[in-house]
Protein backbone atom coordinates (compact mmCIF):
# COMPACT_ATOMS: atom_id res chain seq x y z
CA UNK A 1 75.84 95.98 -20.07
CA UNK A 2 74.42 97.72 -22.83
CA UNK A 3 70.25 97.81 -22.93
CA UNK A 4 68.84 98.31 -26.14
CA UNK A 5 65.37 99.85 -26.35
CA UNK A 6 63.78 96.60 -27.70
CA UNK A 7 65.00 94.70 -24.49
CA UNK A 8 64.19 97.24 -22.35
CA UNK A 9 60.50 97.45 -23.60
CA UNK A 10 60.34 93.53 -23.49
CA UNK A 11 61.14 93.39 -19.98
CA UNK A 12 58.11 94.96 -19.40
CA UNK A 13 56.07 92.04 -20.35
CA UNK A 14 55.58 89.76 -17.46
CA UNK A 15 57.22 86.12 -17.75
CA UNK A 16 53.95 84.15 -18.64
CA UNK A 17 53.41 86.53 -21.80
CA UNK A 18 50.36 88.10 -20.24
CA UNK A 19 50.25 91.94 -20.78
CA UNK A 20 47.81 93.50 -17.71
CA UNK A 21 47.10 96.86 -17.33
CA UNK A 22 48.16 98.71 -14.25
CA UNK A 23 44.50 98.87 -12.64
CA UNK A 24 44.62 95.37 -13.03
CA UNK A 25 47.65 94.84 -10.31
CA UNK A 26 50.46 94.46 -12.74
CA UNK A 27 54.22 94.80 -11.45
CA UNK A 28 56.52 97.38 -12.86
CA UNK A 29 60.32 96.71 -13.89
CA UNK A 30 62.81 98.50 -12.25
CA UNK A 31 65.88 99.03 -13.53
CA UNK A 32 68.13 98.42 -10.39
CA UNK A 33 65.62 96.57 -7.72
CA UNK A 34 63.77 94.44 -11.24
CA UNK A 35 60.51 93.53 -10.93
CA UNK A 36 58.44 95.21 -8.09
CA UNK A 37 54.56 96.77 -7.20
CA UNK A 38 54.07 100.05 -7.60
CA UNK A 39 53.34 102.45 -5.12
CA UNK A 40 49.57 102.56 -5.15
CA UNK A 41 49.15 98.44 -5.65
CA UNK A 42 51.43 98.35 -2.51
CA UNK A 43 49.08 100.35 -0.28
CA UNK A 44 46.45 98.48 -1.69
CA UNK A 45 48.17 94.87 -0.82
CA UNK A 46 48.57 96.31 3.11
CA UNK A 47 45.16 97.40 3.61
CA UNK A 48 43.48 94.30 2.45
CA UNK A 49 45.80 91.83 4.74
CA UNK A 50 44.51 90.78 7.76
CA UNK A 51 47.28 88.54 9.55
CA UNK A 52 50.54 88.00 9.00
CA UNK A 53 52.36 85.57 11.33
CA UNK A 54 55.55 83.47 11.94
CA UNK A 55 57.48 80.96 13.99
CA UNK A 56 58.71 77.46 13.81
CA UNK A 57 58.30 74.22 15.34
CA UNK A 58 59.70 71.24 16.76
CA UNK A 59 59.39 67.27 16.34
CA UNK A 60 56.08 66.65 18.07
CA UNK A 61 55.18 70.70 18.12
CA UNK A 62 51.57 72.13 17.01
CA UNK A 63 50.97 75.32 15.89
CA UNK A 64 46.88 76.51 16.32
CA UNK A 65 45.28 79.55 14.96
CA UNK A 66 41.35 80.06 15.77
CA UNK A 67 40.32 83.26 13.68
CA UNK A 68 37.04 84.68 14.42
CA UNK A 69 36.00 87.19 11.40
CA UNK A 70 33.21 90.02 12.79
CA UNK A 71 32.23 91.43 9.31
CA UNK A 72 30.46 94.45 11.09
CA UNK A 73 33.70 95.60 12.66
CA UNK A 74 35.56 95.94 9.41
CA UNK A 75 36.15 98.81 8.31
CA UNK A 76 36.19 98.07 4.38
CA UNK A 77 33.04 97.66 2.35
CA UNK A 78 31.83 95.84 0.49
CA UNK A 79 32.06 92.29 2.82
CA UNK A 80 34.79 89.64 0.90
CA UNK A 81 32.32 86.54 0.37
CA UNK A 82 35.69 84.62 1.44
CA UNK A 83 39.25 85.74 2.77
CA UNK A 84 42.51 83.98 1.51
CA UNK A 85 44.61 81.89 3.78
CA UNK A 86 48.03 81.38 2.89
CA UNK A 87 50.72 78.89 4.47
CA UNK A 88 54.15 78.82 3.39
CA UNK A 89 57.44 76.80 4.43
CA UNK A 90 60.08 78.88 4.84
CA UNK A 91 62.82 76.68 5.42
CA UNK A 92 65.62 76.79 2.99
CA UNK A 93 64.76 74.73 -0.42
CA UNK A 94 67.78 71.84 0.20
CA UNK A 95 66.57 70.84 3.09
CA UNK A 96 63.83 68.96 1.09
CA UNK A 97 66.94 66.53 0.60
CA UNK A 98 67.85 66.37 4.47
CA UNK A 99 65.20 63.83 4.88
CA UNK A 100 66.78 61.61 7.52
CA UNK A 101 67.41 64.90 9.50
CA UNK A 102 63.92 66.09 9.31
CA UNK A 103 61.69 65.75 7.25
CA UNK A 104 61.37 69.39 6.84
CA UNK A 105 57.65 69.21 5.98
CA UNK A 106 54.38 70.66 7.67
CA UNK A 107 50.84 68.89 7.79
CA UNK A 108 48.42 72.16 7.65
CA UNK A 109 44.73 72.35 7.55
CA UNK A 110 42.12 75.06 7.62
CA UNK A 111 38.29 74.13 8.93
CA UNK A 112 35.65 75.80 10.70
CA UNK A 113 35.26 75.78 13.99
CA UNK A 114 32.24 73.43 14.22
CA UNK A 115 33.67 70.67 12.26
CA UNK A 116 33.26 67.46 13.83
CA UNK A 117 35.31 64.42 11.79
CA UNK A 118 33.45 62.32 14.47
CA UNK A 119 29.97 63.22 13.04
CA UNK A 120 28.16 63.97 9.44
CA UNK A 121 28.87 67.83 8.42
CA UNK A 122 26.46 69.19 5.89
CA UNK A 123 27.30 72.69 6.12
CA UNK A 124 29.65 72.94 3.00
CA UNK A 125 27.57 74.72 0.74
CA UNK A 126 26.55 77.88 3.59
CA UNK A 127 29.82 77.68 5.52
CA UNK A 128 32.99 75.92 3.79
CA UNK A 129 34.60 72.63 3.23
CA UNK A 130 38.09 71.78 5.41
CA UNK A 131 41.00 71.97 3.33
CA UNK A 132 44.28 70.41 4.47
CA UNK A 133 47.91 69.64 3.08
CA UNK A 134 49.79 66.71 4.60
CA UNK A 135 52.68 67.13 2.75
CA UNK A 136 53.96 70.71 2.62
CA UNK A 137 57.70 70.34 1.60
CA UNK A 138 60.54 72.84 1.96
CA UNK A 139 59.48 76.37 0.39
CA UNK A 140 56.09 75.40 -0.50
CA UNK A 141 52.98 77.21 -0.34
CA UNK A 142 49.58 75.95 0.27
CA UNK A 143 46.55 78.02 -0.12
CA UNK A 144 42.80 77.83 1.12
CA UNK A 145 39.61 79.72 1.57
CA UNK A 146 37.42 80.74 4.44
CA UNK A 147 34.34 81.07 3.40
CA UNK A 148 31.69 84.00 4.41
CA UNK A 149 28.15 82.76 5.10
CA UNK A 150 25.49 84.38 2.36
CA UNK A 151 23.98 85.72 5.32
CA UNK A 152 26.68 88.73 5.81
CA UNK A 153 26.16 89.92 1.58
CA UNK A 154 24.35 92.89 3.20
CA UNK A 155 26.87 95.13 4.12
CA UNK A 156 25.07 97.79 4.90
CA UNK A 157 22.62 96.63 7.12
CA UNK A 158 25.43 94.75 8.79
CA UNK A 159 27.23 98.11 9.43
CA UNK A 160 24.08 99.04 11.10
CA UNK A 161 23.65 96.47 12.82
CA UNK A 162 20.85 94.50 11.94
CA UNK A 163 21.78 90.75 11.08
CA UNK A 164 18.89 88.09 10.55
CA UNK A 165 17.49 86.16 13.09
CA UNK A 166 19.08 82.60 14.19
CA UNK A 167 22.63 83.96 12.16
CA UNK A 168 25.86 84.25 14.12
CA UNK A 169 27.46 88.03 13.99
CA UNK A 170 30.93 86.16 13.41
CA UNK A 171 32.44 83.05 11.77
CA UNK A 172 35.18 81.10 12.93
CA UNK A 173 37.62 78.84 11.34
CA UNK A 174 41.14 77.25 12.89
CA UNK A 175 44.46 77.00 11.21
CA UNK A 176 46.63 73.97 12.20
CA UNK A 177 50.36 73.98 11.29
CA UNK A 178 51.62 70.37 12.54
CA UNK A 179 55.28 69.36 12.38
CA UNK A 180 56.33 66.25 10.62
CA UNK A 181 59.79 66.01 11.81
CA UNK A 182 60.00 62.58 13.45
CA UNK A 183 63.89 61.65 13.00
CA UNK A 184 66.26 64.41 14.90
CA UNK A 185 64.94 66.67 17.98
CA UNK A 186 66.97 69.62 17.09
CA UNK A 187 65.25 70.06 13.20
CA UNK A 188 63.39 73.47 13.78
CA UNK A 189 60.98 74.09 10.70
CA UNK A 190 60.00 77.25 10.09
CA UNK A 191 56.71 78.85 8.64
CA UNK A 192 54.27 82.02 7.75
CA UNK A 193 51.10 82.64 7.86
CA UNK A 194 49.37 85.10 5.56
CA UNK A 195 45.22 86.06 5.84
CA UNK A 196 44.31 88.38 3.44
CA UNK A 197 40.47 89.96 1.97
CA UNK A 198 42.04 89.21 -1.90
CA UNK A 199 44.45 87.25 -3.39
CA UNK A 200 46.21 89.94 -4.39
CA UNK A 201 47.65 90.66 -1.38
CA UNK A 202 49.00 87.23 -0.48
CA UNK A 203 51.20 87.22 -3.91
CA UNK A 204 52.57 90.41 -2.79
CA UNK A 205 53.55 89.45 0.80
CA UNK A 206 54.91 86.02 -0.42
CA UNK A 207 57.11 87.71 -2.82
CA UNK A 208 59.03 89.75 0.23
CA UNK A 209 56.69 93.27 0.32
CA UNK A 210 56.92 95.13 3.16
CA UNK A 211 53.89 95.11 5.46
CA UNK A 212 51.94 97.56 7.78
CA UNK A 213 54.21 96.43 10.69
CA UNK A 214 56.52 93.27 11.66
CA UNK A 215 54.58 90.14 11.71
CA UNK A 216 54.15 88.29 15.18
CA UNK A 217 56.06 85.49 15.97
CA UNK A 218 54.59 82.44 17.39
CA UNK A 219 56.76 82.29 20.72
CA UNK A 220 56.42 85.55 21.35
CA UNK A 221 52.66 85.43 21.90
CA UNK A 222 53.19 84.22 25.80
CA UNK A 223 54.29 85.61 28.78
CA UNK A 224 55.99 83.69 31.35
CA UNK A 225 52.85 83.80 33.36
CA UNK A 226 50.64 82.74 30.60
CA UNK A 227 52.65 79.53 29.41
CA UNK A 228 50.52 76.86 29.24
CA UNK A 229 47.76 78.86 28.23
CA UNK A 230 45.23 79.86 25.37
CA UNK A 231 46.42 83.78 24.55
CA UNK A 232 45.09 86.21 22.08
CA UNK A 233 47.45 87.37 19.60
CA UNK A 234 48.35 91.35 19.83
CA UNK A 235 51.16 91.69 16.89
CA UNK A 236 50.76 90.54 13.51
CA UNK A 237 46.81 91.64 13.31
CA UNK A 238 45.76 94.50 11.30
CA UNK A 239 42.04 94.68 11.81
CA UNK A 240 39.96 95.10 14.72
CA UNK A 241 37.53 92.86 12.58
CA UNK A 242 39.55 89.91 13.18
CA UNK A 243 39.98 88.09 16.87
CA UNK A 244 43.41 85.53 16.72
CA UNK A 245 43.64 82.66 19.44
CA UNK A 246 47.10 81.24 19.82
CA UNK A 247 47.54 78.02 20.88
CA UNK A 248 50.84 75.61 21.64
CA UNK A 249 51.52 72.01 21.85
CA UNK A 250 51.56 72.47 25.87
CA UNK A 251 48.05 74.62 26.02
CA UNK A 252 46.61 72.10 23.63
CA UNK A 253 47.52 69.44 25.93
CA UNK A 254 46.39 71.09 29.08
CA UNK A 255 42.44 71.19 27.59
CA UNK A 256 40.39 70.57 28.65
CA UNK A 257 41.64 71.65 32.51
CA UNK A 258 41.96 69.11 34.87
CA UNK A 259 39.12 69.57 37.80
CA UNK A 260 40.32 71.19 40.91
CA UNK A 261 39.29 72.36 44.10
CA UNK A 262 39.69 75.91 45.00
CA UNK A 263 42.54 76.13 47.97
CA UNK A 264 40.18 76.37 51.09
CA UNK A 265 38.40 73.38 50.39
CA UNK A 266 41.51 71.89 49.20
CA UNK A 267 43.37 72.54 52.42
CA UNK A 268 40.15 71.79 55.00
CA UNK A 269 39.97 68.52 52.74
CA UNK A 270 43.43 67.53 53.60
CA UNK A 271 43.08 68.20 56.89
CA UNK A 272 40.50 66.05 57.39
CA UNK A 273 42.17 63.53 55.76
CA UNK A 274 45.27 63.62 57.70
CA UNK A 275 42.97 63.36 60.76
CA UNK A 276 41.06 60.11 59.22
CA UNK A 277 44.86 58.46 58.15
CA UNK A 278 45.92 59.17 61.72
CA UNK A 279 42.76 57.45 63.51
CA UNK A 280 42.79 54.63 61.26
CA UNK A 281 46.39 54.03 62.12
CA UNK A 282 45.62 54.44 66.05
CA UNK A 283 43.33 52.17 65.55
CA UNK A 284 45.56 49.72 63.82
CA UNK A 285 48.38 50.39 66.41
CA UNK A 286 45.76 49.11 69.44
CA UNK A 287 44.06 46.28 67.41
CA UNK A 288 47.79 45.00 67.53
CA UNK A 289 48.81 46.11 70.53
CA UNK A 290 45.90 43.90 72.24
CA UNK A 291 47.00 40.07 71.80
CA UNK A 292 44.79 37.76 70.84
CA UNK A 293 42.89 35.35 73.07
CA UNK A 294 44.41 31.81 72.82
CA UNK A 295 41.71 28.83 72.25
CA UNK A 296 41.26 26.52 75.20
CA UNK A 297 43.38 23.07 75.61
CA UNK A 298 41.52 19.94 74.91
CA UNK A 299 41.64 17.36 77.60
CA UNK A 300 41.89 13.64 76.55
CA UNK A 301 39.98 10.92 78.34
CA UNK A 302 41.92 7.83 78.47
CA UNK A 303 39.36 4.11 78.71
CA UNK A 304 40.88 1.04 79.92
């Protein structure tokens, strides 16, 4: 096909008829591969992500990220005042119809970690409202914020170390990815999970760039030794600012941990009461063995 000069300079213009300048982030047509980033806004993208996660889940399945955000250990000045979540559907865009089958949809929500729907939270304006989705269909995307308390603005004295009195070196918020398939156990619906310091960098991921590494999947976290458990995530993280807990629909359920005894006392408690059950049943076996006295016969008087 035959590309005139006047088409070829109007492909340069983005779809929504905006012209931005390359500083500004824009994407450059390719001949061959079409739209893409160019070198230097790619680098750019992968330094300022953070996480970049995957899996899938089940009918009944929970998926539970707790991020904890050190600003002092990052490496990149100045602080974000907030860092971009990003939660996207990845299941195929048809299966939106396949209702009866699924529903292929994911209840997500992002809140910080001392959120308490049970009690009054004032802390919107310093720390962040939640933000959830119950209805995140089929290759959607849903995006919040995590907020950065004012407190952290001062990057530099937070790269030395010095953070005010009564403040928190860290914030935490959790990501919940929740299932909603409720009509077929073998409906598997898949996700990703993009944290990023700018915006920016979530459109470029979304669109199919190429990372700093492959992102970690979400059964992948546990070893066979750890099932069950709370683990920290090792793949998929590209800061040493940024702390991941992983949790599953069986470690959620095993938490708070059942109390136990530790396997000495356990096994002298047993003991003992094996001893107890077997005098109590000695004692049972002679209380029966030892008949009853029988009440004395009544003697009649006869009167004439």
């Amino acid at each position: 096909m035959l590309i005139t000069p006047r088409t070829y300079s109007a492909s340069q213009t983005p779809e929504q008829g905006a012209v931005l300048t390359r500083a500004e982030g824009a994407s450059r047509f390719y001949t061959l591969a079409g739209w893409r980033q160019a070198p230097a806004e790619a680098i750019l993208a992968s330094d300022m992500l953070l996480v970049h996660q995957t899996g899938s889940v089940r009918v009944g399945e929970i998926a539970r990220y707790t991020l904890t955000y050190t600003p002092a250990a990052d490496p990149i000045l100045p602080i974000p005042s907030e860092l971009h979540v990003r939660v996207k559907n990845t299941s195929a865009i048809p299966l939106r119809a396949a209702y009866l089958h699924g529903p292929y949809t994911l209840y997500t929500a992002c809140y910080p970690a001392k959120f308490d729907p049970n009690s009054k939270y004032d802390s919107q304006e310093s720390e962040g409202s939640p933000q959830f989705e119950p209805y995140l269909k089929a290759g959607g995307n849903w995006d919040a914020t995590i907020k950065i308390p004012a407190h952290f603005g001062d990057s530099h004295a937070l790269a030395a170390g010095r953070v005010e009195p009564g403040h928190d070196r860290s914030v935490t918020w959790v990501i919940e990815i929740v299932s909603q398939v409720i009509f077929s156990s073998s409906a598997v619906v898949h996700f990703e999970l993009l944290v990023g310091r700018d915006a920016r960098s979530m459109e470029f991921f979304s669109g199919g760039g190429a990372g700093m590494g492959p992102p970690g999947k979400f059964h992948e976290h546990w070893l066979p030794e750890t099932r069950g458990q709370q683990v920290i995530a090792t793949k998929g993280v590209y800061s040493k600012s940024l702390t991941v807990h992983v949790d599953g629909t069986s470690s959620l359920w095993n938490s708070p941990p059942l109390p136990s005894k530790p396997l000495s006392q356990s096994t002298e408690s047993s003991t003992d009461d094996v001893d107890g059950i077997a005098s109590g049943l000695q004692q049972l076996g002679d209380f029966t063995a030892t008949p009853a006295p029988k009440p004395p016969k009544k003697e009649f008087t006869w009167w004439y």
